[in-house]
N, C-alpha and C. Protein backbone atom coordinates (compact mmCIF):
# COMPACT_ATOMS: atom_id res chain seq x y z
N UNK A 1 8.58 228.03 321.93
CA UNK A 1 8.87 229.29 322.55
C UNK A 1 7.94 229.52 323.72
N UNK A 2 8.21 230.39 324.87
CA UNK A 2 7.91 230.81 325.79
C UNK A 2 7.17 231.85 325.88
N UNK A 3 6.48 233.09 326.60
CA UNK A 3 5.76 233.71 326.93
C UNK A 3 6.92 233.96 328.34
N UNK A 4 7.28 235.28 328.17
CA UNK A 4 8.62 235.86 328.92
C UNK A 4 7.65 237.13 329.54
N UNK A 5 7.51 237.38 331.04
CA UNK A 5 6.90 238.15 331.44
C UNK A 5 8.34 239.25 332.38
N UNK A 6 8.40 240.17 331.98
CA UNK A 6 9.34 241.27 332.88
C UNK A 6 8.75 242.13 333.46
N UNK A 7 8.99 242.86 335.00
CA UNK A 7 8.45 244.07 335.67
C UNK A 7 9.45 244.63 335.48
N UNK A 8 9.11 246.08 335.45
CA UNK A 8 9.45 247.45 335.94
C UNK A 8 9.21 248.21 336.87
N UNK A 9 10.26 248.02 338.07
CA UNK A 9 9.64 248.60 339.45
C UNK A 9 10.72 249.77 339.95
N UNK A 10 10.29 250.37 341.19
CA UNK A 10 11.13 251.34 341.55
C UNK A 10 12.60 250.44 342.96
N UNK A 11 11.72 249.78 343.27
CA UNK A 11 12.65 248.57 344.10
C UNK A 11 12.91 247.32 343.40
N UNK A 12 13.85 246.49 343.63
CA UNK A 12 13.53 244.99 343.18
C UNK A 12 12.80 244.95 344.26
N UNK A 13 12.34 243.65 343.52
CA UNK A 13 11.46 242.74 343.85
C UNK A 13 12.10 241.66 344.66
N UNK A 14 11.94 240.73 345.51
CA UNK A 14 12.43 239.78 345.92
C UNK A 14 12.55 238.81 345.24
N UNK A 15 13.83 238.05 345.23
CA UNK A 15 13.93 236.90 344.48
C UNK A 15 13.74 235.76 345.00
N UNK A 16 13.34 234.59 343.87
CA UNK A 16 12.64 233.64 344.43
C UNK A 16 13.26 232.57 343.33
N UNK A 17 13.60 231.32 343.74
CA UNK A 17 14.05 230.31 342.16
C UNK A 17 12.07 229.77 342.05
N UNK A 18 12.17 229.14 340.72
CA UNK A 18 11.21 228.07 340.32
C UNK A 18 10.94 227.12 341.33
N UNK A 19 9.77 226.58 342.14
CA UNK A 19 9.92 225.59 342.98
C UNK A 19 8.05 224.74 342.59
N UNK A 20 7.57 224.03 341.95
CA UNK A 20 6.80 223.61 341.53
C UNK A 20 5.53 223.65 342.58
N UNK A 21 6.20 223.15 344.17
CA UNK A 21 5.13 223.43 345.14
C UNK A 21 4.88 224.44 345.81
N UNK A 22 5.40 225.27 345.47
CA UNK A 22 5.31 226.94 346.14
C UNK A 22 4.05 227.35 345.33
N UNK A 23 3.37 228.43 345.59
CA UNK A 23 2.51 229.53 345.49
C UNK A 23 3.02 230.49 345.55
N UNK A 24 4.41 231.07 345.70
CA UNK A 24 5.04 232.18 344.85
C UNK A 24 5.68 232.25 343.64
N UNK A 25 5.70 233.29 342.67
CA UNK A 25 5.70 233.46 341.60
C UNK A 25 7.42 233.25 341.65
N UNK A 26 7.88 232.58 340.93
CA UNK A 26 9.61 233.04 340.87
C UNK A 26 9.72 234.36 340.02
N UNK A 27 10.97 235.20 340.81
CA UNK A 27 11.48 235.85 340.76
C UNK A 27 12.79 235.78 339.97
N UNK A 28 13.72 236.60 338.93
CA UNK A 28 14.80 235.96 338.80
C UNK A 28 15.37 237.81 338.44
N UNK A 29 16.65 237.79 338.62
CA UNK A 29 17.13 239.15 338.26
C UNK A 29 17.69 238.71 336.45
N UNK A 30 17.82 239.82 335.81
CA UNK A 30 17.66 239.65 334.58
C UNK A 30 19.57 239.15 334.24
N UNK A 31 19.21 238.31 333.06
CA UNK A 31 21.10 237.99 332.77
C UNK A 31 21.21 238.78 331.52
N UNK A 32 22.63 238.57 331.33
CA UNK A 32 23.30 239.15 329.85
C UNK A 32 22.63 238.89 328.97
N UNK A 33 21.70 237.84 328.93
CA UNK A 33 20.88 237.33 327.52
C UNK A 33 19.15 238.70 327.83
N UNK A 34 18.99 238.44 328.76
CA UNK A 34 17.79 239.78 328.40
C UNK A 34 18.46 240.94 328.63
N UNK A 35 19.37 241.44 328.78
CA UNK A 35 19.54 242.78 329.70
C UNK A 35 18.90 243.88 328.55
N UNK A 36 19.07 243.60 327.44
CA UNK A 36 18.24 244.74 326.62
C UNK A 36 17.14 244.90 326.80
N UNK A 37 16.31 244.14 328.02
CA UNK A 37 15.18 244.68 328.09
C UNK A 37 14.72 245.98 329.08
N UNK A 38 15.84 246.23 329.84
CA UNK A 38 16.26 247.36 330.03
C UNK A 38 15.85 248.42 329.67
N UNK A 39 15.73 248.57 327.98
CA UNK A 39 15.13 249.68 327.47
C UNK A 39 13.80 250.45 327.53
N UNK A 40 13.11 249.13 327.44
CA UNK A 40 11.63 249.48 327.20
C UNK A 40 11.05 249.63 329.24
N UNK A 41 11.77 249.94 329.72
CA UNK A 41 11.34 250.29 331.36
C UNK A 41 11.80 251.76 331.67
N UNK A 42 11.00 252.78 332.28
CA UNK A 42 11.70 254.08 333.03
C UNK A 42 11.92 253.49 334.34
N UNK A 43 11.09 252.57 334.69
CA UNK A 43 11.75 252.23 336.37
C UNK A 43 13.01 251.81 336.46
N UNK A 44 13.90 251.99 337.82
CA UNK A 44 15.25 251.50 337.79
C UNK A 44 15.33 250.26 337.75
N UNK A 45 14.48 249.30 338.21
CA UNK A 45 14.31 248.20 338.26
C UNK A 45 13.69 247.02 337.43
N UNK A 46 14.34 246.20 336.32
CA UNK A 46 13.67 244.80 335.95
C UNK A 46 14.27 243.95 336.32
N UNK A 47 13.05 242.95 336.29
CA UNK A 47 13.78 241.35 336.42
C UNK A 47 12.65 240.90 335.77
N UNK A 48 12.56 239.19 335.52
CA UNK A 48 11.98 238.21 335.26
C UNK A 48 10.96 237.64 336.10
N UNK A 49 9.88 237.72 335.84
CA UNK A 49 8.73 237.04 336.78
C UNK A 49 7.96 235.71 335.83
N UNK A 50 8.08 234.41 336.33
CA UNK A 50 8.19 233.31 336.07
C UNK A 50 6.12 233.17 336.68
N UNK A 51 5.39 232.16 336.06
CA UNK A 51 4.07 231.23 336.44
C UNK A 51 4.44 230.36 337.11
N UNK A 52 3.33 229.69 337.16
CA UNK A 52 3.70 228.41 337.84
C UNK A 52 3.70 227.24 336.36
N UNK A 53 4.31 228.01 335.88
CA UNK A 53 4.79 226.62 334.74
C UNK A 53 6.41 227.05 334.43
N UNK A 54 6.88 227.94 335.25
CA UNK A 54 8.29 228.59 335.63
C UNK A 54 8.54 229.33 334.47
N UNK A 55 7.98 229.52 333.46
CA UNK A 55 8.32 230.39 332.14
C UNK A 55 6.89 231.54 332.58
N UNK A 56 6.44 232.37 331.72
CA UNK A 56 5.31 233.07 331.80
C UNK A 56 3.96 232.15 330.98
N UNK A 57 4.30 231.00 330.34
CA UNK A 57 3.04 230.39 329.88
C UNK A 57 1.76 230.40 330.35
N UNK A 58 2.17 230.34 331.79
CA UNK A 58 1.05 230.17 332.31
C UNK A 58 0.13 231.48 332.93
N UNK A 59 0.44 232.44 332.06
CA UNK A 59 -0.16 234.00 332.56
C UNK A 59 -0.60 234.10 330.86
N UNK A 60 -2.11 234.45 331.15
CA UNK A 60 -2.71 234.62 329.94
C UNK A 60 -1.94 235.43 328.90
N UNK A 61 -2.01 235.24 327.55
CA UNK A 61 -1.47 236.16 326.55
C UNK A 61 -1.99 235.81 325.51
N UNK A 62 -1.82 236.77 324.40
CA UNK A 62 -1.92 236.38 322.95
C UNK A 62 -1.27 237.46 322.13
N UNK A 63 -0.75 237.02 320.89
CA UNK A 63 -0.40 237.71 319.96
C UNK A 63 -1.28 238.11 318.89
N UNK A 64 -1.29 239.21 318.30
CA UNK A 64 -1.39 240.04 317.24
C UNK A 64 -1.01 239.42 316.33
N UNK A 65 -1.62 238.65 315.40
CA UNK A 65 -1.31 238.32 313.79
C UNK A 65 -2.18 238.10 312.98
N UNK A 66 -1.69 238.74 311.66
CA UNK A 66 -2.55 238.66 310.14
C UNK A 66 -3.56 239.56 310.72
N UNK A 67 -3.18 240.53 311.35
CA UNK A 67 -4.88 241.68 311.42
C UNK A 67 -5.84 241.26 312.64
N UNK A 68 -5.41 240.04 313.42
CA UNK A 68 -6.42 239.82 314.24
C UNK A 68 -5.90 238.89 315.74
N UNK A 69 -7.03 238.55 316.72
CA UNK A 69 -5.98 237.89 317.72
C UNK A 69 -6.89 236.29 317.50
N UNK A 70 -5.90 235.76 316.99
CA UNK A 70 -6.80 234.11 316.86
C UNK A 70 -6.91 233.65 318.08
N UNK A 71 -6.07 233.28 319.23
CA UNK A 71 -5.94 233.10 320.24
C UNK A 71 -7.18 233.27 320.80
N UNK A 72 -7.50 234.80 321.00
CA UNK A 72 -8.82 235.06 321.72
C UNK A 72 -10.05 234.56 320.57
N UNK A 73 -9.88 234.84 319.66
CA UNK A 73 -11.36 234.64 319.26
C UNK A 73 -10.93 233.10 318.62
N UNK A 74 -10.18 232.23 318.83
CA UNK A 74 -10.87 230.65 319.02
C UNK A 74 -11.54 230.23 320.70
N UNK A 75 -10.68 230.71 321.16
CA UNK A 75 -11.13 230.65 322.94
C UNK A 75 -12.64 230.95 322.70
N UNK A 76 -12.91 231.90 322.58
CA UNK A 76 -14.16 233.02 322.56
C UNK A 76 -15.22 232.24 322.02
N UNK A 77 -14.72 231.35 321.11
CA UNK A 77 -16.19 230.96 319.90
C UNK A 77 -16.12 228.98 319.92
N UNK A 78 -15.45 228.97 321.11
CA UNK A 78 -15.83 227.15 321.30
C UNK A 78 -15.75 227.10 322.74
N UNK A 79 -16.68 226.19 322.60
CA UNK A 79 -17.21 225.60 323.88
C UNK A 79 -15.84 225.09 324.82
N UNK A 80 -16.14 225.15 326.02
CA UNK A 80 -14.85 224.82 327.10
C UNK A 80 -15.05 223.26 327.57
N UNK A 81 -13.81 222.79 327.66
CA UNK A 81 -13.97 221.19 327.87
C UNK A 81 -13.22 221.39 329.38
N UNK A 82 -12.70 220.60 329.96
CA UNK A 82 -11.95 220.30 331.10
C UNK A 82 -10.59 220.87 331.28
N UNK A 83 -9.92 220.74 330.45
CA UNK A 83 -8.79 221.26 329.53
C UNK A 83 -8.73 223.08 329.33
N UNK A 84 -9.78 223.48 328.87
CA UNK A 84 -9.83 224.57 328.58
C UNK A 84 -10.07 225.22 330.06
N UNK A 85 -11.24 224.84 331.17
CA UNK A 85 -11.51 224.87 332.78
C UNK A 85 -10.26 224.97 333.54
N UNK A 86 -9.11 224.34 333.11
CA UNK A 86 -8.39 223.85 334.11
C UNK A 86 -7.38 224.90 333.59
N UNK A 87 -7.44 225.32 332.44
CA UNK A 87 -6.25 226.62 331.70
C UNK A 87 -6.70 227.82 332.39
N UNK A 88 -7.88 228.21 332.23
CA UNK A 88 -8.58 229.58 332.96
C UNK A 88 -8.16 229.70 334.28
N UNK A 89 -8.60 228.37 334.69
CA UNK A 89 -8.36 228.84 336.28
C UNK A 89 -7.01 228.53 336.92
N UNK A 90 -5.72 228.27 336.37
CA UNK A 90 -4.90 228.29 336.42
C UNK A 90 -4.05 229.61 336.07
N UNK A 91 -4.78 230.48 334.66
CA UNK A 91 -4.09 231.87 334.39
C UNK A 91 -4.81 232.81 335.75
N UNK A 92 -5.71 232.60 336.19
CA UNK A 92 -6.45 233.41 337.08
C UNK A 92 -5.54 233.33 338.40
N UNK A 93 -5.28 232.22 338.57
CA UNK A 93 -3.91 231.37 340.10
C UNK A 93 -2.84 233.00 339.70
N UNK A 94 -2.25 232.38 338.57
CA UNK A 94 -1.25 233.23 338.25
C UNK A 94 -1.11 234.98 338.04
N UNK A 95 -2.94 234.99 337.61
CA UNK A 95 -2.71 236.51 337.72
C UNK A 95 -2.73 237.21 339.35
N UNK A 96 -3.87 236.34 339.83
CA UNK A 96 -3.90 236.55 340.63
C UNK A 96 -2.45 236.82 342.15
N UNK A 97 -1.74 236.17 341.58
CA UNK A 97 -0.47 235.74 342.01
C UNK A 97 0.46 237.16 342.21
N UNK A 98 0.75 237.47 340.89
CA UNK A 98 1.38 238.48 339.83
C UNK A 98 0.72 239.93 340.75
N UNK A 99 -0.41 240.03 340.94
CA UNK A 99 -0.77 240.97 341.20
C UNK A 99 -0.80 241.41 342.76
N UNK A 100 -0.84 240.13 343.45
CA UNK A 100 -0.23 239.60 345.26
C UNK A 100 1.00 240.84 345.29
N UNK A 101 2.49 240.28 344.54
CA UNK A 101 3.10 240.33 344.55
C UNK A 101 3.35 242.05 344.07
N UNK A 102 3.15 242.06 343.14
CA UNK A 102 2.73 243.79 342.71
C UNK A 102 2.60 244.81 343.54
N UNK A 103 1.64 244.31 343.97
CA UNK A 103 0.93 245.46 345.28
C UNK A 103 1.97 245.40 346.25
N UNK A 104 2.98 244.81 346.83
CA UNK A 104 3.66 244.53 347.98
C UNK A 104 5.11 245.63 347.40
N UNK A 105 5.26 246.09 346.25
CA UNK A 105 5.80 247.37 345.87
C UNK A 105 5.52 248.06 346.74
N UNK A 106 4.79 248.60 346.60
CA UNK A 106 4.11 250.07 347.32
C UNK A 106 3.96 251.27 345.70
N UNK A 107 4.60 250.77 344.72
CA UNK A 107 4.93 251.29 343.41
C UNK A 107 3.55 251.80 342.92
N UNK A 108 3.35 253.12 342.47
CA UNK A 108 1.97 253.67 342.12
C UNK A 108 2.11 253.26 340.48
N UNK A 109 2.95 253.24 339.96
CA UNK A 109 3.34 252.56 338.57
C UNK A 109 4.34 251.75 338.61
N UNK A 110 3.71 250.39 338.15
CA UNK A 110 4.78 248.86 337.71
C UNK A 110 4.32 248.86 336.16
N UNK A 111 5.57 248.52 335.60
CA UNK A 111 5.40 248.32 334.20
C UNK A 111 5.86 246.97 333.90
N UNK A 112 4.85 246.72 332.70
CA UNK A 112 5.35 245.07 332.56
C UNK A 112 5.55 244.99 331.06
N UNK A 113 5.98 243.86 330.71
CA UNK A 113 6.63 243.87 329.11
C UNK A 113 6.73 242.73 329.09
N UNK A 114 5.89 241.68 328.15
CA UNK A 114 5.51 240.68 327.78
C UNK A 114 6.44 240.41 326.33
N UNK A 115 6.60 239.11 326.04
CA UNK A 115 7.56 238.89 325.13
C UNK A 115 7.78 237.32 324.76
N UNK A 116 7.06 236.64 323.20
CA UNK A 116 7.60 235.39 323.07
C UNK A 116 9.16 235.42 322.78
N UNK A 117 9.54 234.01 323.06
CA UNK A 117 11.02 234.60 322.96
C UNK A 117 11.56 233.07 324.04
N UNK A 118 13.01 232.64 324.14
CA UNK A 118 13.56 232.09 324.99
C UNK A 118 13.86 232.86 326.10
N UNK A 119 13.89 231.69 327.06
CA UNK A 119 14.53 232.12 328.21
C UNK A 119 15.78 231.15 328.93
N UNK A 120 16.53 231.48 329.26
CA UNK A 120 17.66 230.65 330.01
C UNK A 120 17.27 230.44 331.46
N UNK A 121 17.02 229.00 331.97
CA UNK A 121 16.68 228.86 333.48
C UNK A 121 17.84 228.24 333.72
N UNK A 122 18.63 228.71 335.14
CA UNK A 122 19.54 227.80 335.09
C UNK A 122 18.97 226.99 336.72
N UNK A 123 19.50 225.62 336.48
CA UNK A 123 18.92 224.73 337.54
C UNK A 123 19.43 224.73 338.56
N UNK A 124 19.20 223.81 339.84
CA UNK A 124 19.67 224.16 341.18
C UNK A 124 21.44 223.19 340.85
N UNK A 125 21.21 222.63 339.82
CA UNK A 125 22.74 222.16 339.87
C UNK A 125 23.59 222.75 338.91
N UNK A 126 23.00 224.12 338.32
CA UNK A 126 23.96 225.03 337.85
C UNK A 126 23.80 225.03 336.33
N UNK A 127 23.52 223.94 335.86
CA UNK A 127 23.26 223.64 334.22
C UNK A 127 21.93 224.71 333.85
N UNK A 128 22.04 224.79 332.58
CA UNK A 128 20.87 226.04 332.33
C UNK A 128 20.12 224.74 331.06
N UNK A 129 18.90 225.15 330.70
CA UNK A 129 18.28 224.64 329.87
C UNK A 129 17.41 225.76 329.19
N UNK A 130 17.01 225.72 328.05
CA UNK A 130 16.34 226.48 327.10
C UNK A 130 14.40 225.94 327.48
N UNK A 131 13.79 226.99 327.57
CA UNK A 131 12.09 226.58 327.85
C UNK A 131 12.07 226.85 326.65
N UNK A 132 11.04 226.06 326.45
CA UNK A 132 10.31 226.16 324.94
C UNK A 132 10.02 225.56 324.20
């Protein structure tokens, strides 16, 4: 499974496909398979905002389970190897990214809504594939 990142804005956003050598975040307008996410936004506006690993993986997260966040507190309590260096500063690319893009709203409130879960990408030759 994926790490599914959605905004809530008062404009769209510009759209953008997945492109591996770009430094913009893809953009995607939302399909029949998320449109219920719809709900959880007052802005008129969601879509799908993709990392540079084209799903949201690559924008820090963690889940809530059994009472606690393991995620952070294994990170937290072992030492960083190369691997772990190269994850940080890659979610930092991406937040940093995310937040480029944000500001170019003009929006005094963007809402975002994070979500494991599939996503449908469909490719430049039309076929869709499942991330995850």
């Amino acid at each position: 499974m994926c790490f599914v990142l959605y905004v809530g804005t008062t404009n769209p956003l510009p759209r953008s496909k997945f492109n591996k050598d770009a430094v913009d975040l893809p953009v995607e307008s939302l399909t029949e398979r998320d449109a219920g996410i719809k709900q959880h936004f007052s802005n008129p506006e969601a879509q799908y905002v993709g990392s540079s690993s084209s799903c949201g993986c690559d924008f820090p997260h963690a889940m809530f389970q059994n009472g606690g966040w393991p995620e952070i507190e294994f990170y937290r309590d072992t030492e960083k190897d190369e691997v772990d260096i190269a994850r940080d500063m890659t979610h930092r690319q991406n937040c940093e990214a995310l937040v480029a893009l944000l500001r170019t709203t003009g929006d005094k409130v963007v809402e975002l809504y994070g979500n494991l879960g599939w996503r449908l990408r469909e490719r430049a030759a039309g076929t869709g594939e499942y991330l995850g």
